[in-house]
Protein backbone atom coordinates (compact mmCIF):
# COMPACT_ATOMS: atom_id res chain seq x y z
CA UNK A 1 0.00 0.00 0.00
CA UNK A 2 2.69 2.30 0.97
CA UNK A 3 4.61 1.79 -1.96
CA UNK A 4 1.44 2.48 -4.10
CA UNK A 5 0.97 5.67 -2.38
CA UNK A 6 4.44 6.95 -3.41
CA UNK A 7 4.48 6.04 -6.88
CA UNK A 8 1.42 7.76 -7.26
CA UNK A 9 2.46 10.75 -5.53
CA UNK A 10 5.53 11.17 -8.00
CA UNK A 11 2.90 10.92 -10.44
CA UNK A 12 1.46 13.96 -9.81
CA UNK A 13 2.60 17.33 -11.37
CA UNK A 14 1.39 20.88 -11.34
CA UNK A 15 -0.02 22.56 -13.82
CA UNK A 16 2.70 25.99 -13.71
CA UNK A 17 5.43 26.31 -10.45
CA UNK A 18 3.52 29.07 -9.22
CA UNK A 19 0.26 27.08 -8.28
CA UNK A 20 1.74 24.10 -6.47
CA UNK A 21 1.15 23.80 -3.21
CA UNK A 22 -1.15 25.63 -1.16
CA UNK A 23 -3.19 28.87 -1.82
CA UNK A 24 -1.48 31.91 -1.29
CA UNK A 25 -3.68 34.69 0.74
CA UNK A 26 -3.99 38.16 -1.15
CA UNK A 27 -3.69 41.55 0.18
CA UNK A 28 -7.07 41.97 1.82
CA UNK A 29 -7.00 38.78 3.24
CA UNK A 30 -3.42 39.37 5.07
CA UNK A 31 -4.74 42.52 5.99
CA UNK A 32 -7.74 40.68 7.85
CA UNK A 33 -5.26 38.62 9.23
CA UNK A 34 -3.33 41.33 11.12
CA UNK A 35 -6.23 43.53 11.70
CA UNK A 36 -6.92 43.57 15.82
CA UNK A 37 -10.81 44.86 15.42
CA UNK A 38 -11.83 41.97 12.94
CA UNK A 39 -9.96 39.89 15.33
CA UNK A 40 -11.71 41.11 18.23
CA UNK A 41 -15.07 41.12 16.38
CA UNK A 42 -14.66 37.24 14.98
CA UNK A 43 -13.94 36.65 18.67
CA UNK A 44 -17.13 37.76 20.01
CA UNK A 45 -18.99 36.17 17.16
CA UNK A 46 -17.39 33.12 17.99
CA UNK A 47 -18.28 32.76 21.57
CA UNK A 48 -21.59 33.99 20.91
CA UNK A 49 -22.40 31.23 18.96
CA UNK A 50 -20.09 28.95 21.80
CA UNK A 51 -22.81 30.37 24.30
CA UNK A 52 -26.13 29.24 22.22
CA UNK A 53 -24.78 26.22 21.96
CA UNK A 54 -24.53 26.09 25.98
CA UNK A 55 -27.38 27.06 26.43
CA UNK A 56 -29.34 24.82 23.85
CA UNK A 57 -27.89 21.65 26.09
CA UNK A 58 -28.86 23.12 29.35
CA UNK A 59 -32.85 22.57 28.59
């Protein structure tokens, strides 16, 4: 099996050298990234929905 799974991972090639591999973010997204409010505002999204959750078992 092992041996399978190599030769078909030297099987596969990518279409151009810039694509390979993962997805590289663009601008806005690295600027989401560093931003602190969007970071603080996915935060309290996040444990908002955390809390419903909560308090959907607790019936």
């Amino acid at each position: 099996m092992a041996k399978n799974y190599i030769e078909v991972q030297k099987s596969i090639s990518p279409y151009d050298n810039k694509t390979f591999g993962t997805m590289v973010p663009g601008p806005f997204q690295r600027f989401l990234r560093k931003c602190i409010l969007w970071q603080f505002i996915r935060f309290i999204v996040i444990n908002l929905k955390m809390l419903r959750v909560v308090a959907k078992s607790h019936h």
